[in-house]
Protein backbone atom coordinates (compact mmCIF):
# COMPACT_ATOMS: atom_id res chain seq x y z
CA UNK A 1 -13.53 -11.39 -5.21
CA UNK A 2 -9.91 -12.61 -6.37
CA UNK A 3 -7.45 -12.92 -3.52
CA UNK A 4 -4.38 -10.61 -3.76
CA UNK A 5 -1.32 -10.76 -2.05
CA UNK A 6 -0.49 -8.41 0.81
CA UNK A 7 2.36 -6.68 2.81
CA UNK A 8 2.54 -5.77 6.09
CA UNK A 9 4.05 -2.52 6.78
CA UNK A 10 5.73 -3.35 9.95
CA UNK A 11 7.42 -6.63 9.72
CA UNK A 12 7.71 -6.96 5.56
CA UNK A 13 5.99 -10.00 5.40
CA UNK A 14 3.46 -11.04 3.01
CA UNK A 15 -0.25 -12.65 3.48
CA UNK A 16 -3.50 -12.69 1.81
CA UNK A 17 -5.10 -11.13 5.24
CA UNK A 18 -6.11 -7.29 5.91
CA UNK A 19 -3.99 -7.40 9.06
CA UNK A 20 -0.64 -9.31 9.77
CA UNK A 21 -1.21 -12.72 11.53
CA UNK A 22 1.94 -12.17 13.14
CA UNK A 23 2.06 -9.20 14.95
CA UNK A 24 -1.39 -7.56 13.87
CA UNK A 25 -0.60 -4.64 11.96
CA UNK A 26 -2.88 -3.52 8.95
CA UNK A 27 -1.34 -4.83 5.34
CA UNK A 28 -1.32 -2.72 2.18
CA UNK A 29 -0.63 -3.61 -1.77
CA UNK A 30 2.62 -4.27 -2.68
CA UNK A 31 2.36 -3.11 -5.94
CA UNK A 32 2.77 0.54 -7.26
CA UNK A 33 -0.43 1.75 -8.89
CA UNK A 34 -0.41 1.50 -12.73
CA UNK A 35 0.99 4.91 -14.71
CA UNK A 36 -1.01 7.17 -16.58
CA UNK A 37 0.19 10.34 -18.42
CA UNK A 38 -3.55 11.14 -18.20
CA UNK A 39 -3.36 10.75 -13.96
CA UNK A 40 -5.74 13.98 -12.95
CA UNK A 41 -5.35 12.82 -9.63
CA UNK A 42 -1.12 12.29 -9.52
CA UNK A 43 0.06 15.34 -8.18
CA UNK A 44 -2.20 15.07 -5.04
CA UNK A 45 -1.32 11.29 -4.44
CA UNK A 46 2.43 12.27 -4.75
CA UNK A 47 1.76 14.79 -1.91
CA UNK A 48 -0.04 12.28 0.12
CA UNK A 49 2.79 10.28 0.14
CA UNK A 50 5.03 12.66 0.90
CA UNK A 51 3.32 13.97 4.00
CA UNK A 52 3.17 10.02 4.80
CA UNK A 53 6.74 9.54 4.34
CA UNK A 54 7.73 12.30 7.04
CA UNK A 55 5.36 11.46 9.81
């Protein structure tokens, strides 16, 4: 398994851990998942997030 970099939601920093070292709060890709016109799955991810983004 290849190592990939990793942000922790709380205090923006980045590591290579599944939780921050520094205050212990679970890390998440940084990226933005690749686009596909194709996506069957988009229009539920989008709502995901949104219900995310208000809690």
């Amino acid at each position: 398994m290849g190592y990939k970099i990793r942000k922790c939601k709380q205090c923006s920093r980045y590591t290579l851990e599944e939780s921050c070292p520094y205050c212990g709060d679970k890390t998440v890709n940084p990226c933005p998942a690749r686009f596909s016109p194709a996506d069957r799955y988009g229009k539920y991810r989008r709502q995901n997030k949104q219900t995310e983004d208000t809690v």
